[in-house]
Protein backbone atom coordinates (compact mmCIF):
# COMPACT_ATOMS: atom_id res chain seq x y z
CA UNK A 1 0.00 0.00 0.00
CA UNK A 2 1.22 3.48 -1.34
CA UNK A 3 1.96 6.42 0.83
CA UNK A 4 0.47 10.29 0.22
CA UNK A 5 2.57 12.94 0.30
CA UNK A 6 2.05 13.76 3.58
CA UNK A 7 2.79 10.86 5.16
CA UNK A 8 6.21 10.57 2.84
CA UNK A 9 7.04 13.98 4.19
CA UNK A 10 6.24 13.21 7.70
CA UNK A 11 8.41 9.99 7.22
CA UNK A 12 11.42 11.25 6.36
CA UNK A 13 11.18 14.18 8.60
CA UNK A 14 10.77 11.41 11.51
CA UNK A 15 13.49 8.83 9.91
CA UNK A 16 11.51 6.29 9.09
CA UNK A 17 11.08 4.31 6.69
CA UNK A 18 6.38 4.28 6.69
CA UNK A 19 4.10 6.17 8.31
CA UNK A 20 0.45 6.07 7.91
CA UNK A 21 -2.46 8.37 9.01
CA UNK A 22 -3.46 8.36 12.24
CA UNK A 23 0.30 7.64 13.79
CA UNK A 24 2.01 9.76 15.84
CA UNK A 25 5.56 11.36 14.80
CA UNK A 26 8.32 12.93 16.22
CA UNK A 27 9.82 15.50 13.18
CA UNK A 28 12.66 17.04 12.50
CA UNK A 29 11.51 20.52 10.90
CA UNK A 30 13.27 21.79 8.82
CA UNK A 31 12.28 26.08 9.05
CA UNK A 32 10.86 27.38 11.85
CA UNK A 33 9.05 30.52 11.04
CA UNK A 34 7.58 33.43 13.22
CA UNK A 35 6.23 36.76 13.06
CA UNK A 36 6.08 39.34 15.21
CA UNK A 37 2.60 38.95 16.53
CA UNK A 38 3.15 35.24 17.80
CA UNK A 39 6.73 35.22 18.33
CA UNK A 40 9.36 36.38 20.33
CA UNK A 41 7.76 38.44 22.81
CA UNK A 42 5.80 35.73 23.55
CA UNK A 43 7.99 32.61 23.07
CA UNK A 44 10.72 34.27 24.96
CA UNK A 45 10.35 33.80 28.57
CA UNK A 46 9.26 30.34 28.16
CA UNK A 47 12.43 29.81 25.71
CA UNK A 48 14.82 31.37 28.68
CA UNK A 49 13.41 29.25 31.51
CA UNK A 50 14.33 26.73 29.42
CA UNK A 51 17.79 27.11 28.26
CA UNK A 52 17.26 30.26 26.02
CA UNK A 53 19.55 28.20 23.53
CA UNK A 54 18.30 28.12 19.79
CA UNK A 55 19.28 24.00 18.29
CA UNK A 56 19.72 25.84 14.96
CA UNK A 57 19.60 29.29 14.42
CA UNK A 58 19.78 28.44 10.32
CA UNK A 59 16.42 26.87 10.89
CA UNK A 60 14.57 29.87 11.85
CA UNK A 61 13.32 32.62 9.95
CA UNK A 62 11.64 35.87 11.62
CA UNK A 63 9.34 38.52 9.96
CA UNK A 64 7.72 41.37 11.25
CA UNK A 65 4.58 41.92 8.77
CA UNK A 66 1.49 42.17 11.23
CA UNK A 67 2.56 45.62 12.99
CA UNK A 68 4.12 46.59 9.99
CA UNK A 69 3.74 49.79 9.69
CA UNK A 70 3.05 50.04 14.03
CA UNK A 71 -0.50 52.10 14.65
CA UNK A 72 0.22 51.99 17.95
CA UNK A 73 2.82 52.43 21.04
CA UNK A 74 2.04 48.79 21.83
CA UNK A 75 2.84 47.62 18.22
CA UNK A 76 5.80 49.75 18.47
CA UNK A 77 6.85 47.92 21.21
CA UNK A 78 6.94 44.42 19.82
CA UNK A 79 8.53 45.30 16.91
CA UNK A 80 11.51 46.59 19.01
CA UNK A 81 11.23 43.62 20.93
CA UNK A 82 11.12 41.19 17.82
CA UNK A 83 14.22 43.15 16.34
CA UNK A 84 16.49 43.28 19.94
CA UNK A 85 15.54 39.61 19.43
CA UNK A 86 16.37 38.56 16.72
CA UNK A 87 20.18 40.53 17.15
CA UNK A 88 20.50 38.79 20.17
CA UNK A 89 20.15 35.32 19.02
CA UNK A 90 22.13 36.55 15.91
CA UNK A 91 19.44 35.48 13.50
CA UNK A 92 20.43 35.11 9.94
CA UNK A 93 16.91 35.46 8.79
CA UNK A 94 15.03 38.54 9.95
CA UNK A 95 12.66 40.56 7.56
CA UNK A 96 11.06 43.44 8.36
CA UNK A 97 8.78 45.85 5.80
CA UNK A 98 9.60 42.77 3.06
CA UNK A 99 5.35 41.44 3.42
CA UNK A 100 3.61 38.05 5.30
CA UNK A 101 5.72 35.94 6.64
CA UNK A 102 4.57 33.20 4.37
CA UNK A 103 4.82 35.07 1.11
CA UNK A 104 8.63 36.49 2.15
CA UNK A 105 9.90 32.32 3.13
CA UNK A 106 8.65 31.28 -0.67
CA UNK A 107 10.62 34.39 -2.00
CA UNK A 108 13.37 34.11 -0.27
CA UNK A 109 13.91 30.21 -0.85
CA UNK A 110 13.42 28.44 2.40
CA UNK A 111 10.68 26.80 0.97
CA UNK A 112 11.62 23.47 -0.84
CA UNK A 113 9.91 20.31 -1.88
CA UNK A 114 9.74 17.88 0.22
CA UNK A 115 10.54 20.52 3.59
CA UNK A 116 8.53 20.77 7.33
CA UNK A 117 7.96 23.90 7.32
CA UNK A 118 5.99 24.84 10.87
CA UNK A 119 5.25 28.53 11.35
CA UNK A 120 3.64 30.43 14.30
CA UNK A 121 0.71 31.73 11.41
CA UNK A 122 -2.24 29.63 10.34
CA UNK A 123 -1.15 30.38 6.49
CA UNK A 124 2.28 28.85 6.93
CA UNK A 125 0.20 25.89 4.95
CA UNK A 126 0.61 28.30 1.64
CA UNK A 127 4.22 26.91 1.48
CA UNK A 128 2.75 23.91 0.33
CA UNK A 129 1.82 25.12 -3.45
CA UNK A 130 5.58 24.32 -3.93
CA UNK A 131 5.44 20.79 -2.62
CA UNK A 132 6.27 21.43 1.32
CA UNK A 133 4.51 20.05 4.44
CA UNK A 134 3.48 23.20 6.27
CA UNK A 135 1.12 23.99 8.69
CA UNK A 136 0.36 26.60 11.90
CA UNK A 137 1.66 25.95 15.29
CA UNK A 138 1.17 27.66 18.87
CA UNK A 139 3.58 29.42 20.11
CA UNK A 140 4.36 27.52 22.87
CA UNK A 141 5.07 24.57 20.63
CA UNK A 142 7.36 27.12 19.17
CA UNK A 143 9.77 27.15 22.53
CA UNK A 144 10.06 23.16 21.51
CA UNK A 145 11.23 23.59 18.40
CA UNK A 146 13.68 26.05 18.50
CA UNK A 147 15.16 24.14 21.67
CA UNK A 148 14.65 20.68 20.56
CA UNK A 149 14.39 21.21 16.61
CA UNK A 150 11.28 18.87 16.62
CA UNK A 151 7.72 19.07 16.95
CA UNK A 152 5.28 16.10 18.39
CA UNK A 153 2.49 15.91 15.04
CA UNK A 154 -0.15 13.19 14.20
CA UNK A 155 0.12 12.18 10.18
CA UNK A 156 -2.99 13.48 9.16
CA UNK A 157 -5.84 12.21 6.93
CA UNK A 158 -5.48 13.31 3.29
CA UNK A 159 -8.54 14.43 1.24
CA UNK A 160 -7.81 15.09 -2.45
CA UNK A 161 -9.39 17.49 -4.47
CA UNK A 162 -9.12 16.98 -8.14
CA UNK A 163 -9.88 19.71 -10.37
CA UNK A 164 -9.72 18.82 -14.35
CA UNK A 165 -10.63 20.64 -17.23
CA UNK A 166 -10.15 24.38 -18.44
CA UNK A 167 -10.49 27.73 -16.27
CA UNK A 168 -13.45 29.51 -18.19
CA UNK A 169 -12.62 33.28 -18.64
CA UNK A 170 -12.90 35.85 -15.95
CA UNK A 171 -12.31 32.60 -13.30
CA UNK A 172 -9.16 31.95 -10.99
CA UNK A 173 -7.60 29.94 -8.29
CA UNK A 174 -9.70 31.96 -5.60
CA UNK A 175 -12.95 30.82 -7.56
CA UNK A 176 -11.80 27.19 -7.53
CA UNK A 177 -10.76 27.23 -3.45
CA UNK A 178 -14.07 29.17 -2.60
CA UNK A 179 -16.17 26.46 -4.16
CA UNK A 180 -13.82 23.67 -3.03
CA UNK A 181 -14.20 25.32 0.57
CA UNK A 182 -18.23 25.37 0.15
CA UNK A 183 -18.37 21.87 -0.46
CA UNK A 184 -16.25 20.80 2.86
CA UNK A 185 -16.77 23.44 4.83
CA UNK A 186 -15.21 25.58 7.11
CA UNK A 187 -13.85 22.80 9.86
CA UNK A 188 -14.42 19.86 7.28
CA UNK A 189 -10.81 19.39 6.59
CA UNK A 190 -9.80 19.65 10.66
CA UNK A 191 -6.62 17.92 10.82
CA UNK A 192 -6.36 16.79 7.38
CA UNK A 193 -4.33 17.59 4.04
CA UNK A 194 -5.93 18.80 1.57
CA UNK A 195 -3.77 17.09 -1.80
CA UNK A 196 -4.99 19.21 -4.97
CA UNK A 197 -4.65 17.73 -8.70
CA UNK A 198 -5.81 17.11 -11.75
CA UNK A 199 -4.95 19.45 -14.85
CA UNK A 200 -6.59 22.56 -14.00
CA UNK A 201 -4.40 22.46 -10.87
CA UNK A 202 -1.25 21.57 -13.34
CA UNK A 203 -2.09 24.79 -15.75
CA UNK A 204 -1.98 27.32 -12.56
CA UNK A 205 1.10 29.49 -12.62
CA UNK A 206 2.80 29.79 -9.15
CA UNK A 207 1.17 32.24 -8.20
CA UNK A 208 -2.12 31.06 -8.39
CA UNK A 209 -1.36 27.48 -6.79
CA UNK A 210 -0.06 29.69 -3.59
CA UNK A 211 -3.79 30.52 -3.51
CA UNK A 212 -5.10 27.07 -3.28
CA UNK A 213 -2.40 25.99 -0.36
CA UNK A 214 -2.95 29.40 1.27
CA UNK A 215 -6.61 28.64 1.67
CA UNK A 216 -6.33 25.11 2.67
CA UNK A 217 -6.42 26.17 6.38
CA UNK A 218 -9.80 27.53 5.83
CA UNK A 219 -11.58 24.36 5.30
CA UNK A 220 -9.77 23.20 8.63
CA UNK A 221 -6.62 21.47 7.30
CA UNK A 222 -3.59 21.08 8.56
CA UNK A 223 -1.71 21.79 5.02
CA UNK A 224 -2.62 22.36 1.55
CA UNK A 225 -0.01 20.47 -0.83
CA UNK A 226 0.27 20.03 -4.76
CA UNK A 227 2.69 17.56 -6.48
CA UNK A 228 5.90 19.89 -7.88
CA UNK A 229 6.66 19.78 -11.18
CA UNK A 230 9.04 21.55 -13.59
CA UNK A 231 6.68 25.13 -12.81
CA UNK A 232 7.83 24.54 -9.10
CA UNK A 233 11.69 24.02 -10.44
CA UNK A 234 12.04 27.03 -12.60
CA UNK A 235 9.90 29.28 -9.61
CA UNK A 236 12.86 28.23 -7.31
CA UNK A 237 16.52 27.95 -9.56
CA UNK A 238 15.13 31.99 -10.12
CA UNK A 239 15.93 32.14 -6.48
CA UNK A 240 19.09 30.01 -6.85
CA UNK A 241 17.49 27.32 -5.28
CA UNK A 242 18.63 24.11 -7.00
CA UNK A 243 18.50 21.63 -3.95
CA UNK A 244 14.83 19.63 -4.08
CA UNK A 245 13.52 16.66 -2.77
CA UNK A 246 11.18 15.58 -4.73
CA UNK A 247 7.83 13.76 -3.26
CA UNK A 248 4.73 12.72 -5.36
CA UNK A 249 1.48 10.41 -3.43
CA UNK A 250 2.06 6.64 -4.74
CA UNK A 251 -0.97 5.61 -7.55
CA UNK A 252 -2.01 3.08 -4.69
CA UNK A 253 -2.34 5.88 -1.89
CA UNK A 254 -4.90 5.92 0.70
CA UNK A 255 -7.62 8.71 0.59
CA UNK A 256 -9.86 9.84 3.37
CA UNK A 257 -12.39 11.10 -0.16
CA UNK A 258 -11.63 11.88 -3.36
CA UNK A 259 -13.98 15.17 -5.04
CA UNK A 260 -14.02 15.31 -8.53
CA UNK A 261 -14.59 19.08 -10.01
CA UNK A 262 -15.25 20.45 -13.98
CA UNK A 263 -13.12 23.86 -14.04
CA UNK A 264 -14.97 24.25 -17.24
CA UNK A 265 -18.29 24.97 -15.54
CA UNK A 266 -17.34 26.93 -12.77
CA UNK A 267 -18.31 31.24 -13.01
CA UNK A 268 -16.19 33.57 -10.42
CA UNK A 269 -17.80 32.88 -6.64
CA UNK A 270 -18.35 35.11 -3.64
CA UNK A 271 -17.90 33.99 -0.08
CA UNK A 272 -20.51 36.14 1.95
CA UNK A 273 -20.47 37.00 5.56
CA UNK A 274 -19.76 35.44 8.33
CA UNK A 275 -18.05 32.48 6.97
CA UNK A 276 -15.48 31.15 4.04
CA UNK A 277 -18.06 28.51 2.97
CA UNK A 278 -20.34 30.55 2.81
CA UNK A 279 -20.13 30.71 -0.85
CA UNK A 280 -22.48 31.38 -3.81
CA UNK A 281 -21.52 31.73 -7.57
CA UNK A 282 -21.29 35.65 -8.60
CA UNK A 283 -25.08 36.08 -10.13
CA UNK A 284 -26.56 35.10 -6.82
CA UNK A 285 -24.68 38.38 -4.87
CA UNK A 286 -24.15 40.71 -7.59
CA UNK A 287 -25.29 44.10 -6.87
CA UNK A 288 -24.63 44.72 -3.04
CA UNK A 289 -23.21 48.01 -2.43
CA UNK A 290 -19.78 48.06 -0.69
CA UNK A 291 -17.96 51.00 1.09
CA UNK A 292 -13.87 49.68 0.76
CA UNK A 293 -12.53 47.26 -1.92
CA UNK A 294 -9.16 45.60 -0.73
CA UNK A 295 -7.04 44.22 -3.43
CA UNK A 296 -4.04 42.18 -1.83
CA UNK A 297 -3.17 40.04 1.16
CA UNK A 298 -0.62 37.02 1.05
CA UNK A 299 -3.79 35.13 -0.56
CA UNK A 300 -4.15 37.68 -3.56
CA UNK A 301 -1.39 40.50 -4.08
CA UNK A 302 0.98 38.82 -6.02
CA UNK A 303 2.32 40.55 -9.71
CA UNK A 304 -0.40 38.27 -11.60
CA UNK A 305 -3.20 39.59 -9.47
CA UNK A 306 -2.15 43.22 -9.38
CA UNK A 307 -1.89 42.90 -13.30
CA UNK A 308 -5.44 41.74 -13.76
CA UNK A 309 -6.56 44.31 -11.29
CA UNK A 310 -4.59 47.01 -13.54
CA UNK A 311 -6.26 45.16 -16.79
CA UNK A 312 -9.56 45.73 -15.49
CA UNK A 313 -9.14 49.46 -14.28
CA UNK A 314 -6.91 50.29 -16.90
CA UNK A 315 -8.49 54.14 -17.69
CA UNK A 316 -11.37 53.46 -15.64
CA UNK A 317 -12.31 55.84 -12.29
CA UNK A 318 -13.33 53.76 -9.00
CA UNK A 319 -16.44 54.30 -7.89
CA UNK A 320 -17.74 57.58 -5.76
CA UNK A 321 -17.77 56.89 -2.25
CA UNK A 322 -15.62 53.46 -2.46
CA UNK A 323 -12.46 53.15 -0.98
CA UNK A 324 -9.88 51.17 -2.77
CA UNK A 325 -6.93 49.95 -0.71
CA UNK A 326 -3.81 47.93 -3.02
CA UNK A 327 -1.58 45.75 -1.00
CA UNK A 328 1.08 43.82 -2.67
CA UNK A 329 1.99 40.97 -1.26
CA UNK A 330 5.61 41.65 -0.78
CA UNK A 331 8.06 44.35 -1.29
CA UNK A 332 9.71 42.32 -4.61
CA UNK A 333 5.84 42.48 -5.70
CA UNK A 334 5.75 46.21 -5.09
CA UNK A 335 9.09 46.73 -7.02
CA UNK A 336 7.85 44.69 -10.19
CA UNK A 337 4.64 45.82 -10.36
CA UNK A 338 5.95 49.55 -10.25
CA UNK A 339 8.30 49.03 -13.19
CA UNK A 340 5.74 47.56 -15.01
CA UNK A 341 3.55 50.70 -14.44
CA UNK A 342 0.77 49.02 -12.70
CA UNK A 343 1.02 50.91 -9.65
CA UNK A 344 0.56 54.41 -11.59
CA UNK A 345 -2.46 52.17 -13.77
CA UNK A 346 -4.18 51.63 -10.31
CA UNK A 347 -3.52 55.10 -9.15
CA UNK A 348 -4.64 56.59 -11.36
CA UNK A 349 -8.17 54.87 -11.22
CA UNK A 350 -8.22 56.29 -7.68
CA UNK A 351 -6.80 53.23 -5.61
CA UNK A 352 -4.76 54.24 -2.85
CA UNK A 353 -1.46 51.90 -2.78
CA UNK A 354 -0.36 50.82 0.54
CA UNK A 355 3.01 49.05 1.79
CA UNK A 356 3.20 45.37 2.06
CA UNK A 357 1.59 43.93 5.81
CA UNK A 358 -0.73 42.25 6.87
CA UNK A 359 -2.21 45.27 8.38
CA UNK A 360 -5.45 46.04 6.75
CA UNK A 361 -6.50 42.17 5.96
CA UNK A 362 -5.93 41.47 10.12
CA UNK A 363 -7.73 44.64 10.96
CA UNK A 364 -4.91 45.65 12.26
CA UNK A 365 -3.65 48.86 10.52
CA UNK A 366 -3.92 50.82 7.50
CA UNK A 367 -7.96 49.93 6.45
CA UNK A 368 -9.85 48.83 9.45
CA UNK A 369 -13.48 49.08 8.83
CA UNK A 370 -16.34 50.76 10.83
CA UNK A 371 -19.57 49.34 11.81
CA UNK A 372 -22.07 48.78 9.24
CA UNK A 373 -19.46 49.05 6.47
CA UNK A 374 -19.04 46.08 3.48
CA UNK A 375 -16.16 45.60 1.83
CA UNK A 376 -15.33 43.01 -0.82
CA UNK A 377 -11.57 41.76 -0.37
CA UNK A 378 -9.37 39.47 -2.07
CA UNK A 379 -8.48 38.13 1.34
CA UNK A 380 -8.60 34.94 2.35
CA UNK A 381 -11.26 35.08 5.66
CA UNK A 382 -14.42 36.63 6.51
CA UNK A 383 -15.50 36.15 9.68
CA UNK A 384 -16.74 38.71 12.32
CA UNK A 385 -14.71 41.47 13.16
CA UNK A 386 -11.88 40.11 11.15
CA UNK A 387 -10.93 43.40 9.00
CA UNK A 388 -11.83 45.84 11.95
CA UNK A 389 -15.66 46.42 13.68
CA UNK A 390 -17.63 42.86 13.96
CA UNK A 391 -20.40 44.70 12.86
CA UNK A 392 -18.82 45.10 9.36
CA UNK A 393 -19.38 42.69 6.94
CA UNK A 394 -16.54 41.19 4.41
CA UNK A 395 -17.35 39.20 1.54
CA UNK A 396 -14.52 37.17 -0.54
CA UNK A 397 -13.54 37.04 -4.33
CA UNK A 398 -10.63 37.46 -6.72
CA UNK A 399 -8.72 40.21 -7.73
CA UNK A 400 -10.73 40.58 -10.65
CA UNK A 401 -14.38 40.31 -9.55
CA UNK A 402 -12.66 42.98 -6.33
CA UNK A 403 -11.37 45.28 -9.56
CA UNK A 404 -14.78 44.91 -11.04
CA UNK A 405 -16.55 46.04 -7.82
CA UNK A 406 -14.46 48.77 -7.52
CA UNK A 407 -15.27 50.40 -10.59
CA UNK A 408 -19.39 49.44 -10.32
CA UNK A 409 -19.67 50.40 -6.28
CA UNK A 410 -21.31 47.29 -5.60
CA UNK A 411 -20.34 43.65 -5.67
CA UNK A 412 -19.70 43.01 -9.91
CA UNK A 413 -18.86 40.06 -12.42
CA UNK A 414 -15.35 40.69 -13.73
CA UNK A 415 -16.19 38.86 -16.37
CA UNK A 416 -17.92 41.56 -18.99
CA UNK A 417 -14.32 43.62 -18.42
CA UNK A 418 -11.87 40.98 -19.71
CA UNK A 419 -11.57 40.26 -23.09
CA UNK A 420 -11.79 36.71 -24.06
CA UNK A 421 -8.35 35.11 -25.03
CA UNK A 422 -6.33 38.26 -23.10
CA UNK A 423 -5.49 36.21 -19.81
CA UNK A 424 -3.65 32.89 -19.14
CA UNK A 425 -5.09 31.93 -15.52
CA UNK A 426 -4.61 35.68 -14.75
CA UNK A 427 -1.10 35.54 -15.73
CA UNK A 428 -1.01 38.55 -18.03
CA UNK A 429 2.47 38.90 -18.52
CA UNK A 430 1.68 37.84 -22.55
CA UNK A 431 0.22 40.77 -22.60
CA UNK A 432 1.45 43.22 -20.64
CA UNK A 433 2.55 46.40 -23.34
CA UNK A 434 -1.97 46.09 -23.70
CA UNK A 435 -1.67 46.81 -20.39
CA UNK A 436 0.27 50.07 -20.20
């Protein structure tokens, strides 16, 4: 009997030889990733009544992206505490002002195939569109690892979600994990991998399969992982990255389900409030008026998505009375996207361009909202109170059907403002001189 990839991960990252679902493992991981909200300043005084001695300081990686830029004197303060830290256990990997935590460790190459990658944010699971085992821990199971360099885990149950056929026009990787995420629901996936295949998956661009393993965690799972291929090789020898170990599921695995999906028939979908399964295609919520629009997040800033964004708004004017917030998802986003001129595109349509953070999408900084206001956000959660006042309401969609909205005021199908043929799974770099 075959092995998934999670449990081949999980085997090698506990020396043996088989695991199965359902055992429990002691792993080696191989990154340890924190951010300033969940790390230091509160790992520390457990980690110095303990020894206060990292195993291996090359093993963890530290960003400060949720009080980037600090709002407050208390935000202030654990930055400064996350920095002092971080030069007193001589890190080698601290990023500050670069974007999530989870976008910056894909960027910056300490995401490989075949890696445990265990991170103090509940979207450390987006490291698996490149073939990793990654998933959320508590910080006090933090203190363990950096001490001990291993973490107690369970192998997990793996559901896989096959998605075949073509992407219709004006439809993405959020449309496909929104209705994926209807059908299982919020907590059906509670401590199991998601596996996604099948060769709509295998035409995504990177960019769109960190979508998929970003929102994995949102159905409940413990990690979101897709089979690499060459796509996953070329993303990572551009960041001089040649070292991969390479892990496919066996033909004979062992599924918890198996769901079967026709990209061909799907239109864009909408999660509506309170909830990411709460989810209807785009002709049963167009029309609802919304106050903000936020394009971005570690789900949906990426170059791709800000160039579909700038396709749609292209010499178009936002709509009176909406707010338009852009947040790339890191500072190398921000960079490209400026020299290809979409910044000034989506300036110039009224947006107003913020740094990389995870500010406004937290409800943390830059773009809380007030009660009674809707916003529709390329975001990756919905619930109460999750982008600022719980009596705010946050619906869910991709960067085009948020560009769309923008322009109309009120919640919009992207599809009547892309031309067919112009996009290659919202990859528009083919055709980016139509875009300036």
């Amino acid at each position: 009997m075959g092995m998934t990839m999670s449990e081949k991960i999980l085997a090698k990252a506990s020396g043996q030889a088989e695991v199965r679902a359902g055992d429990i493992v002691w792993a080696k991981a191989d990154v340890a990733l924190m951010h300033d909200l969940l790390g230091p300043w509160l790992v520390d005084g457990a980690f110095k009544r303990l020894g206060g001695k990292l195993l291996d300081k090359e093993k963890v990686v530290l960003v400060s992206d949720h009080c980037t830029p600090p709002a407050t004197v208390q935000q202030a303060n654990i930055l400064k505490f996350t920095r002092d830290w971080a030069r007193e256990q001589d890190l080698p990997y601290y990023y500050e002002f670069e974007g999530p935590c989870h976008q910056v460790i894909v960027e910056h190459g300490h995401v490989r195939p075949g890696r445990l990658i265990v991170g103090t944010d509940s979207h450390t699971c987006m490291a698996g569109g490149l073939g990793a085992f990654a998933t959320g821990i508590g910080s006090t199971e933090m203190v363990g690892v950096l001490l001990t360099g291993e973490i107690w885990l369970k192998v997990p149950k793996t559901t896989k979600v096959v998605w075949d056929g073509e992407l219709p026009h004006g439809v993405y990787a959020k449309d496909l994990i929104l209705r994926t995420i209807r059908d299982i629901g919020h907590a059906g996936a509670t401590y199991e991998a998601l596996e996604f295949s099948g060769s709509a998956i295998a035409s995504l661009s990177m960019d769109e399969r960190l979508v998929l393993s970003n929102m994995a965690v949102e159905a409940g799972a413990k990690t979101g992982l897709i089979e690499p291929d060459e796509a996953v090789a070329a993303y990572l020898r551009d960041r001089d990255v040649s070292e991969m170990d390479w892990m496919a599921s066996d033909s004979d695995a062992v599924y918890e389900r198996v769901l079967y999906y026709d990209a061909s028939a799907l239109e864009p979908q909408v999660a509506c409030p309170h909830e990411v399964d709460n989810v209807h295609p785009i002709s049963a919520v167009a029309g609802k008026t919304v106050d903000q629009v936020y394009l971005g997040s570690c789900t949906n800033g990426r170059l791709s998505d800000l160039r579909i964004a700038a396709h749609i708004l292209k010499g178009k004017k936002i709509a009176k009375g909406v707010r338009c917030l852009v947040v790339p998802a890191s500072q190398s986003v921000w960079m490209q996207a400026s020299k290809e001129g979409l910044l000034d595109i989506l300036a110039e349509a009224g947006c107003i361009i913020n740094m990389p953070s995870c500010g406004a999408c937290g409800g943390f900084t830059s773009g809380v909202i007030g009660a009674g206001e809707v916003v529709m956000s390329s975001s990756n959660r919905n619930f109460r109170g999750r982008m600022g006042s719980a009596a705010g309401e946050v619906y869910l969609g991709s960067p085009a059907t948020a560009a769309a909205t923008a322009i109309e005021g009120k919640i919009a199908d992207p599809r009547s403002y892309i031309e067919k043929g112009g996009e290659q799974n919202g990859d528009y770099s083919r055709t980016r001189m139509e875009i300036r």
